[in-house]
C-alpha atoms as a PDB file:
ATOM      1  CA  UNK A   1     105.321  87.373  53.570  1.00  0.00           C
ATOM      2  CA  UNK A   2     102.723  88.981  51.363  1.00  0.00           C
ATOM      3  CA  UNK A   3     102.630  87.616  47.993  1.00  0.00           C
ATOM      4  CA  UNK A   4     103.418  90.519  45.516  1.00  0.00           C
ATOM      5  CA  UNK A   5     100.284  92.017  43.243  1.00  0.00           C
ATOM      6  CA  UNK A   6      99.766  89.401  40.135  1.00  0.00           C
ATOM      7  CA  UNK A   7     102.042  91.259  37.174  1.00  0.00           C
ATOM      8  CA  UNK A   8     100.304  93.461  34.620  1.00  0.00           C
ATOM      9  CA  UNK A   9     100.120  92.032  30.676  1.00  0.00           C
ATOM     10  CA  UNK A  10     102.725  95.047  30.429  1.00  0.00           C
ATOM     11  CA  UNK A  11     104.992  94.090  33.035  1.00  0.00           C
ATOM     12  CA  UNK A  12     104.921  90.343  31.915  1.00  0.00           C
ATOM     13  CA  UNK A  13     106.252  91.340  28.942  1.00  0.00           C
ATOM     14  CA  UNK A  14     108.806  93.878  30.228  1.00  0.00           C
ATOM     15  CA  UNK A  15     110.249  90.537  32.036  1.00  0.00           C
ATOM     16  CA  UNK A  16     109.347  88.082  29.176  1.00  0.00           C
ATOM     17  CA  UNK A  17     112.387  86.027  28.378  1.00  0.00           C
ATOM     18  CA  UNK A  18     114.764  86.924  25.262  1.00  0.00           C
ATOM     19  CA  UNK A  19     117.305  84.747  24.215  1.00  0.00           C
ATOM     20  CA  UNK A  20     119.414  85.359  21.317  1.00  0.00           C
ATOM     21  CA  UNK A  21     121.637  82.735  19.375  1.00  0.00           C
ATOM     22  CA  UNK A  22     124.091  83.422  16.464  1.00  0.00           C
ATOM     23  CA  UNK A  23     127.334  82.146  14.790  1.00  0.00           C
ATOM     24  CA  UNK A  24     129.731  85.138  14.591  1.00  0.00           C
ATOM     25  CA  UNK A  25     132.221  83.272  12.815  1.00  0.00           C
ATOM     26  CA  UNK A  26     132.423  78.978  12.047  1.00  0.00           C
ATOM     27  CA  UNK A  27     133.481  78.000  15.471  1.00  0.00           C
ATOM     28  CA  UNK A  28     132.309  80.987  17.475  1.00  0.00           C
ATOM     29  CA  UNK A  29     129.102  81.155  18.758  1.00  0.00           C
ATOM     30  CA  UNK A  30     127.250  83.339  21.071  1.00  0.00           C
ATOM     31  CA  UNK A  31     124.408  83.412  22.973  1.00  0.00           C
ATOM     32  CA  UNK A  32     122.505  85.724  25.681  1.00  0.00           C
ATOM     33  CA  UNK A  33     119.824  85.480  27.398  1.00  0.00           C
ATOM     34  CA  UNK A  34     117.766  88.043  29.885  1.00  0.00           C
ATOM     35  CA  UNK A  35     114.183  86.966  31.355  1.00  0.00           C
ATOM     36  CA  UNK A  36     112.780  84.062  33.981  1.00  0.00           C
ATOM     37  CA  UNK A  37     112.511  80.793  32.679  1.00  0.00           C
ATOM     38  CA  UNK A  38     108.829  79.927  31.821  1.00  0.00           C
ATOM     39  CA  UNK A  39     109.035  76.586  33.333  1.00  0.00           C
ATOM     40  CA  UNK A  40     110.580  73.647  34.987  1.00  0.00           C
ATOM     41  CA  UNK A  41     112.462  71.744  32.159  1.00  0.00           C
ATOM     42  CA  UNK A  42     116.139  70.099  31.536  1.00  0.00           C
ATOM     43  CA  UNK A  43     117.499  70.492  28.370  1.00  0.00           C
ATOM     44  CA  UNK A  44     120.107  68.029  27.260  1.00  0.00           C
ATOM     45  CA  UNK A  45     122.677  68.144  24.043  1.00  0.00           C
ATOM     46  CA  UNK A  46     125.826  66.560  23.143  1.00  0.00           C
ATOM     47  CA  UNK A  47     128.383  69.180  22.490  1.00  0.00           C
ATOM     48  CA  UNK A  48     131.618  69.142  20.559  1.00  0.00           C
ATOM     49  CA  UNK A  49     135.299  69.812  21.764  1.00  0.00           C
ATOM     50  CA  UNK A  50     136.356  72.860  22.658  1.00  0.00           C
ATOM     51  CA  UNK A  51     135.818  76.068  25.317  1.00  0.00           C
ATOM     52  CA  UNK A  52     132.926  77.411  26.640  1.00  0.00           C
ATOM     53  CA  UNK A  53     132.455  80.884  28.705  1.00  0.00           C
ATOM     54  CA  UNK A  54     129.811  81.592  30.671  1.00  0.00           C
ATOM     55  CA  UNK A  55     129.192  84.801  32.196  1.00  0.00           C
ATOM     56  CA  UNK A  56     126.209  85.497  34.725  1.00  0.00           C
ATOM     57  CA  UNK A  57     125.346  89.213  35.060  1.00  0.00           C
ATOM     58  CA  UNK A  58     122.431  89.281  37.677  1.00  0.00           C
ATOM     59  CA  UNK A  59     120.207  85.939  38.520  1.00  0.00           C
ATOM     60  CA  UNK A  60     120.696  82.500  38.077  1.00  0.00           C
ATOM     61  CA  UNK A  61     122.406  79.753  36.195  1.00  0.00           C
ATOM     62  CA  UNK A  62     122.635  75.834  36.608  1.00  0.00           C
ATOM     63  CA  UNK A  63     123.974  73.682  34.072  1.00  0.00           C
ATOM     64  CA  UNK A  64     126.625  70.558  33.523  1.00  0.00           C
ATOM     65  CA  UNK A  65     129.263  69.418  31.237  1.00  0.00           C
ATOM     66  CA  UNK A  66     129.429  65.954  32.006  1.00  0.00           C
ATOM     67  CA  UNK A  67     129.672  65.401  35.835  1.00  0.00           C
ATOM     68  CA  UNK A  68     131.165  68.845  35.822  1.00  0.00           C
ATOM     69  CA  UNK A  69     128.350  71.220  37.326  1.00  0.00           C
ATOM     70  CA  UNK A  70     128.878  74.699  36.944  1.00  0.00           C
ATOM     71  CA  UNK A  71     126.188  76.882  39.196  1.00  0.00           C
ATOM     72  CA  UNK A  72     126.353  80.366  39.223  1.00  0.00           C
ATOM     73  CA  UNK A  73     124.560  82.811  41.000  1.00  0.00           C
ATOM     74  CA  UNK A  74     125.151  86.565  41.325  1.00  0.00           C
ATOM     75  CA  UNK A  75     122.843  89.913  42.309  1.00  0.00           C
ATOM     76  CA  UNK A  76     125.454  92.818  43.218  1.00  0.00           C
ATOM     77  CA  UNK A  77     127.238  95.457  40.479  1.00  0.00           C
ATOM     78  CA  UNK A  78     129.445  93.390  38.038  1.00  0.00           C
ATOM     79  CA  UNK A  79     129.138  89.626  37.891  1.00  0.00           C
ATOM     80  CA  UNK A  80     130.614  86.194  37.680  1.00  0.00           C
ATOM     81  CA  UNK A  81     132.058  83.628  34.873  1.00  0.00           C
ATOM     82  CA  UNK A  82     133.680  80.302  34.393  1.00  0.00           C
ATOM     83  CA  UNK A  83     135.161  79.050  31.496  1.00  0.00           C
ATOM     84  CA  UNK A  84     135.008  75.251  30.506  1.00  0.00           C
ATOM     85  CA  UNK A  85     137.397  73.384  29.008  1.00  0.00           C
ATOM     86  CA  UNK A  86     135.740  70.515  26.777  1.00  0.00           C
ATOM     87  CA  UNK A  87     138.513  68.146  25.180  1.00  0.00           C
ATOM     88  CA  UNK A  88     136.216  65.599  23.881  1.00  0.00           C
ATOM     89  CA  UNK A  89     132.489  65.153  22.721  1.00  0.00           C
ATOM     90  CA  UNK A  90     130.391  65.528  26.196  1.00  0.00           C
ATOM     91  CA  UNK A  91     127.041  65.954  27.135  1.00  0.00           C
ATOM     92  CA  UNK A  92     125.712  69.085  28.113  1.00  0.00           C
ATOM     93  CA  UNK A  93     122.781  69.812  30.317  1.00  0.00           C
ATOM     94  CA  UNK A  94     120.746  73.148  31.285  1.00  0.00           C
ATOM     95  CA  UNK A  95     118.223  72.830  34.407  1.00  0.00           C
ATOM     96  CA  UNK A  96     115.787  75.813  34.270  1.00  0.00           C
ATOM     97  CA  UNK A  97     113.234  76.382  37.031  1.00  0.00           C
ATOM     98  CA  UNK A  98     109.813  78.225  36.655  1.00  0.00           C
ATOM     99  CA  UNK A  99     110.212  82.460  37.484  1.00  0.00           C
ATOM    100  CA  UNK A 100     114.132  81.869  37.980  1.00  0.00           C
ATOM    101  CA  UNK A 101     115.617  85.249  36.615  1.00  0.00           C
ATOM    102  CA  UNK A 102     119.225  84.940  34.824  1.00  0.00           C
ATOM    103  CA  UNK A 103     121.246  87.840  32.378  1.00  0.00           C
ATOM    104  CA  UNK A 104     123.828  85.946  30.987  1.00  0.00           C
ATOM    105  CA  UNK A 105     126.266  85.383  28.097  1.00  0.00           C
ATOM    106  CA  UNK A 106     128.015  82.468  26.845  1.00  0.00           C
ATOM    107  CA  UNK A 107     130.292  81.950  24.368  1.00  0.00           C
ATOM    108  CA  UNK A 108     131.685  78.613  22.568  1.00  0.00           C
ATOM    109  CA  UNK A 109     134.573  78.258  21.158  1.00  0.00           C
ATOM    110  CA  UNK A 110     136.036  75.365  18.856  1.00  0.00           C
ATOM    111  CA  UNK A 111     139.790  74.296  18.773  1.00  0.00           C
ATOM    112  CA  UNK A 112     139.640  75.746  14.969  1.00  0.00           C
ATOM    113  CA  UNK A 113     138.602  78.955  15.959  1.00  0.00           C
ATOM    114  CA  UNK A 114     141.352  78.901  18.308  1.00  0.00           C
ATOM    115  CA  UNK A 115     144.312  77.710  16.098  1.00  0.00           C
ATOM    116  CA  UNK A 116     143.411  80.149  13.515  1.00  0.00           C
ATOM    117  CA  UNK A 117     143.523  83.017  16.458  1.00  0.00           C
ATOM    118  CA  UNK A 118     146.712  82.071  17.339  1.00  0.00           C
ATOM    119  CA  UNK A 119     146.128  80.010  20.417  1.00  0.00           C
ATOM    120  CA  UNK A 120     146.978  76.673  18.681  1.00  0.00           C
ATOM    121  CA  UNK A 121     150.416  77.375  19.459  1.00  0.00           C
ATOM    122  CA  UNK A 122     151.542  75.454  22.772  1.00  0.00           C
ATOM    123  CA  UNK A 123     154.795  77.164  23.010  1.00  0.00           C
ATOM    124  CA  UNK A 124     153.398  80.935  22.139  1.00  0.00           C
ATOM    125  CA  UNK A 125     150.603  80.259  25.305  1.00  0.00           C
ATOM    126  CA  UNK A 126     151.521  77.025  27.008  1.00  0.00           C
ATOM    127  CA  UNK A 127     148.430  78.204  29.816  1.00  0.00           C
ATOM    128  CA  UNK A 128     145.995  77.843  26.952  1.00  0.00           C
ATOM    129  CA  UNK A 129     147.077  74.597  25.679  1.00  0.00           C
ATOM    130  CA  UNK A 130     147.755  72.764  29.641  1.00  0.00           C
ATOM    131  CA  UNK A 131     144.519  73.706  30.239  1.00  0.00           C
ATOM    132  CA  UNK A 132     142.584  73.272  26.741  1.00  0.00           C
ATOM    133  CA  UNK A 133     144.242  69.336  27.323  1.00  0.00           C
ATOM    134  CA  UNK A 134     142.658  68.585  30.940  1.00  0.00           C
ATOM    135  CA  UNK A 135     138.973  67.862  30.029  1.00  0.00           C
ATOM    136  CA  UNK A 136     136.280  69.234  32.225  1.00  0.00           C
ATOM    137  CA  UNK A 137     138.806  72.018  33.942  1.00  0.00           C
ATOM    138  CA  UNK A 138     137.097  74.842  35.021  1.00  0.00           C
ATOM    139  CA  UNK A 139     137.983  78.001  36.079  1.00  0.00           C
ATOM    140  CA  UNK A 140     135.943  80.639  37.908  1.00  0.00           C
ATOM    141  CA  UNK A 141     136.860  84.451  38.185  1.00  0.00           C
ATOM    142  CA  UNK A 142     134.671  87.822  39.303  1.00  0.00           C
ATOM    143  CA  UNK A 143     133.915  89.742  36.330  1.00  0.00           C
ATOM    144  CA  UNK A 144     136.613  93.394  35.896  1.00  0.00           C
ATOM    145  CA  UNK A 145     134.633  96.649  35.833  1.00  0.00           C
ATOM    146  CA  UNK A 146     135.384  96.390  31.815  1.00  0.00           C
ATOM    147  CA  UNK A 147     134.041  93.119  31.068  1.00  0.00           C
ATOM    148  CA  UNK A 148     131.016  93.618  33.025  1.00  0.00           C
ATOM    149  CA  UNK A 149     130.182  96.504  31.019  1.00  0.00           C
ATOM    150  CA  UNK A 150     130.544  94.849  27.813  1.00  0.00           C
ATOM    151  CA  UNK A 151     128.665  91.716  28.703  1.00  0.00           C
ATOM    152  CA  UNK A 152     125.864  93.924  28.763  1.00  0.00           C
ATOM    153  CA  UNK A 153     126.253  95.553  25.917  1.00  0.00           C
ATOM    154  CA  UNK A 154     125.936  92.390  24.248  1.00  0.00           C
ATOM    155  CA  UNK A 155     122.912  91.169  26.217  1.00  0.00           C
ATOM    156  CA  UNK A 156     121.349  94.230  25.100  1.00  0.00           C
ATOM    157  CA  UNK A 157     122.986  95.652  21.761  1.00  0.00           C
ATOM    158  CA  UNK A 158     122.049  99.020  20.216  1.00  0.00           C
ATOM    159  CA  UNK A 159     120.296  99.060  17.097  1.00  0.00           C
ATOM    160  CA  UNK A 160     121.857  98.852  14.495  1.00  0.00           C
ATOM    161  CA  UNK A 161     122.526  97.814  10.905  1.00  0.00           C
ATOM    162  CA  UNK A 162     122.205  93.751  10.835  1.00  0.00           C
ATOM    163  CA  UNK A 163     126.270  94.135   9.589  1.00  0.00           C
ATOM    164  CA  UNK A 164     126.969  96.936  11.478  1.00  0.00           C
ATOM    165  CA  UNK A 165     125.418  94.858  14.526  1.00  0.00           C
ATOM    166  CA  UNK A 166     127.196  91.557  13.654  1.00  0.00           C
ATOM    167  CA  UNK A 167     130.984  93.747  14.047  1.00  0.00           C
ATOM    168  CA  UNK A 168     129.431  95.038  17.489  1.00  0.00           C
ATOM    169  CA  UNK A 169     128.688  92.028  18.768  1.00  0.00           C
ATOM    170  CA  UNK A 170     132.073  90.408  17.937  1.00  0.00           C
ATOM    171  CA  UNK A 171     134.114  92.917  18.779  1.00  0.00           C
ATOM    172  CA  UNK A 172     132.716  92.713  22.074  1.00  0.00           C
ATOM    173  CA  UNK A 173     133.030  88.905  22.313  1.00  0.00           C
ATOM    174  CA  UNK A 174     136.611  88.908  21.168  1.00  0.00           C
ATOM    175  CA  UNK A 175     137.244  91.191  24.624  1.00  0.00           C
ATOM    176  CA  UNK A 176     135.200  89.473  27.120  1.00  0.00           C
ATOM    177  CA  UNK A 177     136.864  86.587  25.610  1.00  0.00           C
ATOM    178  CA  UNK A 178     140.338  88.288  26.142  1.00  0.00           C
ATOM    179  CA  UNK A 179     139.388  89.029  29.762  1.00  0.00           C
ATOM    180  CA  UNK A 180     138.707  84.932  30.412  1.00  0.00           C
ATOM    181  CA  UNK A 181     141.797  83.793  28.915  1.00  0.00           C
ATOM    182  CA  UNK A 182     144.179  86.187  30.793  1.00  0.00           C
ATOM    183  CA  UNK A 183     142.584  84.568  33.844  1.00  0.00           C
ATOM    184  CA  UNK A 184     144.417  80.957  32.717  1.00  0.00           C
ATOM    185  CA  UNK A 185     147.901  82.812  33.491  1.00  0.00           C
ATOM    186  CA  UNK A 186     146.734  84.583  36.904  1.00  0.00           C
ATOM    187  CA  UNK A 187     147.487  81.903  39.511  1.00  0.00           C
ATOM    188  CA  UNK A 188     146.015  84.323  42.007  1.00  0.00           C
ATOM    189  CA  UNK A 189     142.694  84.565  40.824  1.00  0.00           C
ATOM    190  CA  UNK A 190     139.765  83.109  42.604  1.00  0.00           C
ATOM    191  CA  UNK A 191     136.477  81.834  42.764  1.00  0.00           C
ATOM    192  CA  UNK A 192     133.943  84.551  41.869  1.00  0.00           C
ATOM    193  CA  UNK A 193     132.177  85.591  45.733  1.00  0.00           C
ATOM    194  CA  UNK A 194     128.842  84.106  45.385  1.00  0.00           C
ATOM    195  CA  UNK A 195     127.632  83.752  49.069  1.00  0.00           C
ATOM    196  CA  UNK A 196     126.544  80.829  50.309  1.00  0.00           C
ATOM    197  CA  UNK A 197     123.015  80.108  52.439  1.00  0.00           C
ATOM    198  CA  UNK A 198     124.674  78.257  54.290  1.00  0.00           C
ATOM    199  CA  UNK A 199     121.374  77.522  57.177  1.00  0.00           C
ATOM    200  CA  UNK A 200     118.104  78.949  55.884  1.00  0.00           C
ATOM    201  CA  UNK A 201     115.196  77.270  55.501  1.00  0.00           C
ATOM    202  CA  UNK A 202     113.527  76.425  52.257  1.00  0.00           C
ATOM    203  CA  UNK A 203     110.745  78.469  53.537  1.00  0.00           C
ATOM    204  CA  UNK A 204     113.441  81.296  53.883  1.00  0.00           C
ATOM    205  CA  UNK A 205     114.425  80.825  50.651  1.00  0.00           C
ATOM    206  CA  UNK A 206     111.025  80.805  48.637  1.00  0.00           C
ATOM    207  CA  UNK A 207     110.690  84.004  50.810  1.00  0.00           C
ATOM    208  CA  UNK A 208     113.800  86.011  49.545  1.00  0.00           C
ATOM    209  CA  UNK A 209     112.816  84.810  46.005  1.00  0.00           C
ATOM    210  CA  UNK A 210     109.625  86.323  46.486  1.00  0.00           C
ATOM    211  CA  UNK A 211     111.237  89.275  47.542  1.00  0.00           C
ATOM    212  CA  UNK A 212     113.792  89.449  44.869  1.00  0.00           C
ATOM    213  CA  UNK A 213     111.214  89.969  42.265  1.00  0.00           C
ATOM    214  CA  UNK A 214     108.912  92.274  44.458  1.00  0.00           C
ATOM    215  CA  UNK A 215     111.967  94.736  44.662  1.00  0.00           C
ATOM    216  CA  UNK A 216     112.962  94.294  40.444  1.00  0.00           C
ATOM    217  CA  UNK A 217     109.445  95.128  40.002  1.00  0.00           C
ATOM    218  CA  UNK A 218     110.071  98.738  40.980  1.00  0.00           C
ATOM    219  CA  UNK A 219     107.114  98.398  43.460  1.00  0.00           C
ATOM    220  CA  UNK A 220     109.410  98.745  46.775  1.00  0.00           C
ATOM    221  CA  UNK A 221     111.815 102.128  45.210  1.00  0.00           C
ATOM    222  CA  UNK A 222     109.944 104.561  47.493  1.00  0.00           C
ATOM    223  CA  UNK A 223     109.400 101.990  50.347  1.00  0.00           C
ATOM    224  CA  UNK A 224     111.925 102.763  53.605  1.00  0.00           C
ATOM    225  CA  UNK A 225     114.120  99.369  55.135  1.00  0.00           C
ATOM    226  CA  UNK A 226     111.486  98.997  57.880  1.00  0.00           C
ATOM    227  CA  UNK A 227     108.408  98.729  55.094  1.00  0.00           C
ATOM    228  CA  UNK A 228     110.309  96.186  52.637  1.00  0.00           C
ATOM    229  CA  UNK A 229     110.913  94.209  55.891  1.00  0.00           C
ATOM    230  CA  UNK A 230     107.221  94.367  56.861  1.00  0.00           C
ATOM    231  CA  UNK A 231     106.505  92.929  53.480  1.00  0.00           C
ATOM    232  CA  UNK A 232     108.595  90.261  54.093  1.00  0.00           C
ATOM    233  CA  UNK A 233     107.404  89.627  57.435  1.00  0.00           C
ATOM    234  CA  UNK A 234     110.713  89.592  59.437  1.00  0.00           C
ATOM    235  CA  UNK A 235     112.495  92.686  60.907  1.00  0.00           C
ATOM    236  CA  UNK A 236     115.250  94.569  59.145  1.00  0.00           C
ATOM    237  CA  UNK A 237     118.268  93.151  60.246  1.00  0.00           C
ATOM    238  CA  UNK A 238     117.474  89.425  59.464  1.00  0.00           C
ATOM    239  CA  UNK A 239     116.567  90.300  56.260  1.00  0.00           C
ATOM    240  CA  UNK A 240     119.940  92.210  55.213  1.00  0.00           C
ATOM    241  CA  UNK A 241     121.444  89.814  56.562  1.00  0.00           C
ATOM    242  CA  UNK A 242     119.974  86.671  54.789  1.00  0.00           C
ATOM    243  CA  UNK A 243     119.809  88.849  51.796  1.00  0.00           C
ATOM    244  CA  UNK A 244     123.212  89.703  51.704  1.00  0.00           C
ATOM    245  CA  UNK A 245     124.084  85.533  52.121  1.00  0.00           C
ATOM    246  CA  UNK A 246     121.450  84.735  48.830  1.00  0.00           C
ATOM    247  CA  UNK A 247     122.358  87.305  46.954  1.00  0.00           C
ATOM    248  CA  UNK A 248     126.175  88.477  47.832  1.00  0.00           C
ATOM    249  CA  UNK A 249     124.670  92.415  47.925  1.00  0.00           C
ATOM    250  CA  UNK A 250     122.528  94.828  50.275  1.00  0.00           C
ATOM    251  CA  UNK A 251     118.545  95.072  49.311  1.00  0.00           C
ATOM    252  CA  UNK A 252     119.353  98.710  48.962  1.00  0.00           C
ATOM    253  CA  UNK A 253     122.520  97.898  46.672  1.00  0.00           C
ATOM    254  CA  UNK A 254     120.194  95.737  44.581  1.00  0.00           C
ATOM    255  CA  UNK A 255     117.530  98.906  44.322  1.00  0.00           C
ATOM    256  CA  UNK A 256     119.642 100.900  43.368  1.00  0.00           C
ATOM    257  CA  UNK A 257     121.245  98.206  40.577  1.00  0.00           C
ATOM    258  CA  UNK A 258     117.402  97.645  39.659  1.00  0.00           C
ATOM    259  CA  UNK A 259     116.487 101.313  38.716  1.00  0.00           C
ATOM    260  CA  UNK A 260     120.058 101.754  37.294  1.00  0.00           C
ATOM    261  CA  UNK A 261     119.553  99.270  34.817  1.00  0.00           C
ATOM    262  CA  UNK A 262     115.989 100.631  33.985  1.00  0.00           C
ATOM    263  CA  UNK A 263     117.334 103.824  33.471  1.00  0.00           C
ATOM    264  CA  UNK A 264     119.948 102.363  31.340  1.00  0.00           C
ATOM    265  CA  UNK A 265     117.273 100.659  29.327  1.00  0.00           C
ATOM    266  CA  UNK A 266     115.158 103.891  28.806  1.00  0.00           C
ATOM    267  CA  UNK A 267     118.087 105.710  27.099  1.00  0.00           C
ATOM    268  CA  UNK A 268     118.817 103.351  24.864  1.00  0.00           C
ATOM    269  CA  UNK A 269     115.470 101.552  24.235  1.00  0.00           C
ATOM    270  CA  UNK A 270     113.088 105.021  24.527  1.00  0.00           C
ATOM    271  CA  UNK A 271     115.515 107.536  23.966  1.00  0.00           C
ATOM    272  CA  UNK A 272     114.760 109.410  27.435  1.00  0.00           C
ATOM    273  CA  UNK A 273     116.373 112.788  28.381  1.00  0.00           C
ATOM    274  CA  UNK A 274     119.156 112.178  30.823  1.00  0.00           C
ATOM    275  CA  UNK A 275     117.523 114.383  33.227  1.00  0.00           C
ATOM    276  CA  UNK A 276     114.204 112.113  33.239  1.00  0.00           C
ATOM    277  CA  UNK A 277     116.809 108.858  33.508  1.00  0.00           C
ATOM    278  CA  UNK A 278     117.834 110.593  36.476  1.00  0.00           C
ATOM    279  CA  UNK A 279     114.655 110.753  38.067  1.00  0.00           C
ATOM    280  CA  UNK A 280     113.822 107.341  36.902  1.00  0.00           C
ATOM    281  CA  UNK A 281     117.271 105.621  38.439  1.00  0.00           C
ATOM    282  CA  UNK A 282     116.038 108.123  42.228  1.00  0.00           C
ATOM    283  CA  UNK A 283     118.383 111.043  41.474  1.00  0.00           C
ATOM    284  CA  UNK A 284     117.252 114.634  41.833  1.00  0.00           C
ATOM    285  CA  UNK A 285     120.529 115.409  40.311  1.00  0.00           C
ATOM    286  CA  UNK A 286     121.325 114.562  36.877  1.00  0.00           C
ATOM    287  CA  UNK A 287     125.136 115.292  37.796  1.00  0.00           C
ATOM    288  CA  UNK A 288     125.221 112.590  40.375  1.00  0.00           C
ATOM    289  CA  UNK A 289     123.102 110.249  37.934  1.00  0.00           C
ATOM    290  CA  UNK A 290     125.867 110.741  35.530  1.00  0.00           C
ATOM    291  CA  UNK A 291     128.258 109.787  38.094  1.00  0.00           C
ATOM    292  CA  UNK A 292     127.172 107.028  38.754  1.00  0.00           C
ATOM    293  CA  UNK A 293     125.781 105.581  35.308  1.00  0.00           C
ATOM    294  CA  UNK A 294     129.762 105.666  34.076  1.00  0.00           C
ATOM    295  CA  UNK A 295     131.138 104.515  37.327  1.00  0.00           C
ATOM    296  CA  UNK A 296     128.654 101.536  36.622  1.00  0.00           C
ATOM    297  CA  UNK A 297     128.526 101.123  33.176  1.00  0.00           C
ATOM    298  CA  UNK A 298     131.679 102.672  31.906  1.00  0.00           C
ATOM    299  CA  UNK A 299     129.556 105.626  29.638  1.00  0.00           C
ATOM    300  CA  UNK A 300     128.490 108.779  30.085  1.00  0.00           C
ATOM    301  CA  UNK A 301     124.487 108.835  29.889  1.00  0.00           C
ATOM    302  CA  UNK A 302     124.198 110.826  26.928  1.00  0.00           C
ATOM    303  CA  UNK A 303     126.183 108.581  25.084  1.00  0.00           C
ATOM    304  CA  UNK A 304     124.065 105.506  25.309  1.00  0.00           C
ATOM    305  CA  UNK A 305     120.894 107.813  24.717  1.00  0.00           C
ATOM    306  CA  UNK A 306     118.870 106.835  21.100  1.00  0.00           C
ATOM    307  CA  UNK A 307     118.009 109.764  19.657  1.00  0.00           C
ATOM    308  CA  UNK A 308     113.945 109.685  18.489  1.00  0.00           C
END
């Protein structure tokens, strides 16, 4: 595979990490992250009681509370979580590898925070408190429509009033939060669908990484199936194919989730006419655009659009 062009000072810093930590109340915290890790490092911290969320939008995510590992990994429309139950002090451990891309939330949550929100009451939500009690329990769920949308509102907030901003932001925690705790009473719900690769070679890996970031780079929107598979240097149907295993999605899916979330960004970072978001996301029509901006994030266009 060719090795895509070395990335602009511009487009570094379009992809330059951004990772955002704050207390919304004593015993909630929240933090989200969008970028590729710099480098290789572990980072290691002893954490107190209670639950933690983690929700993985696009990328990757490796970390470990105690000998409980939770690895994520996700690339298609919507995303994946798992929510941690930590009933005594624990170590906690992040493993972050060089270029590895990850847009992600987490939340933590302290048995205070809970018992004043009501869920300190066994008998009013005897889920809660059976699984609160079993340290290390884990559960894993695919993200709803809804709570995909606002996990990335909260990765990437409007701008607004520091106060105005704080509300946002919590409001929007309290229901992604909402969504993870109705999972405790669904005995149905499963595992979030993150393909496994199962058989490739670490060669075959390092090559769909490679192309993973070619085709975020917006370099390979105008290229056809046959010309992304030149670049990878197999033919088309082996690469869908061990795409679709990495990744859980279609390269074309992903393209199409790439300039979507571009566009997205233009409206609210630029302030971009819908019509020119259109053309950035690949649609001639701005009818069809709109379609499918609130079929993916939940909006119409012109309502995330900052007026400048």
């Amino acid at each position: 595979m060719r090795a895509p062009e070395p990335a602009t000072t511009a487009e570094a810093e379009l992809r330059a990490h951004v990772s955002r930590l704050r207390e919304l109340r004593p015993g909630l915290h929240l933090h989200s992250e969008d970028g590729c890790d710099p480098r290789d490092q572990t980072a290691q911290a002893e954490i107190a009681a209670g639950l933690r969320l983690v929700v993985l939008l696009e990328g990757r995510i490796d970390v470990s509370y105690g000998l409980t590992r939770v690895a994520l990994s996700h690339a298609g429309a919507g995303g994946t979580a798992a929510l941690v139950s930590v009933a005594e002090r624990e170590r906690f451990e992040r493993r972050a590898r060089s270029g590895v891309y990850s847009r992600r939330v987490s939340l933590g949550l302290s048995p205070a925070w809970l018992a004043q929100a009501g869920g300190g009451d066994g008998a009013a939500w005897p889920d809660l408190q059976r699984f609160m009690q079993e340290h290390l329990a884990t559960r894993r769920w695919q993200l709803s429509p809804r709570a995909a949308v606002i996990a990335e509102q909260i990765v990437h907030p409007p701008g607004l009033a520091p106060l105005l901003q704080h509300m946002y932001l919590e409001s929007h925690a309290l229901e992604l939060l909402g969504e993870a705790l109705a999972t405790l009473g669904n005995r149905d719900a499963v595992a979030p669908g993150v393909a496994a690769a199962a058989g490739l070679l670490p060669r075959e890996h390092q090559r769909l990484r490679e192309l993973h970031a070619f085709l975020a780079s917006g370099q390979a929107d105008a290229l056809s199936m046959d010309a992304i598979a030149r670049q990878a240097g197999v033919n088309a149907s082996t690469l869908q194919r061990q795409f679709r295993s990495v990744y859980g999605t279609t390269v074309f899916e992903f393209l199409r989730e790439c300039r979507l979330q571009r566009a997205r960004q233009a409206l609210e970072r630029d302030g971009i006419t819908v019509g020119q978001a259109a053309l950035l996301a690949g649609y001639t029509s701005a009818a069809n655009f709109a379609t499918a901006y609130r079929r993916r994030f939940g909006l119409a266009p012109k309502l995330a659009r900052v007026r400048v």
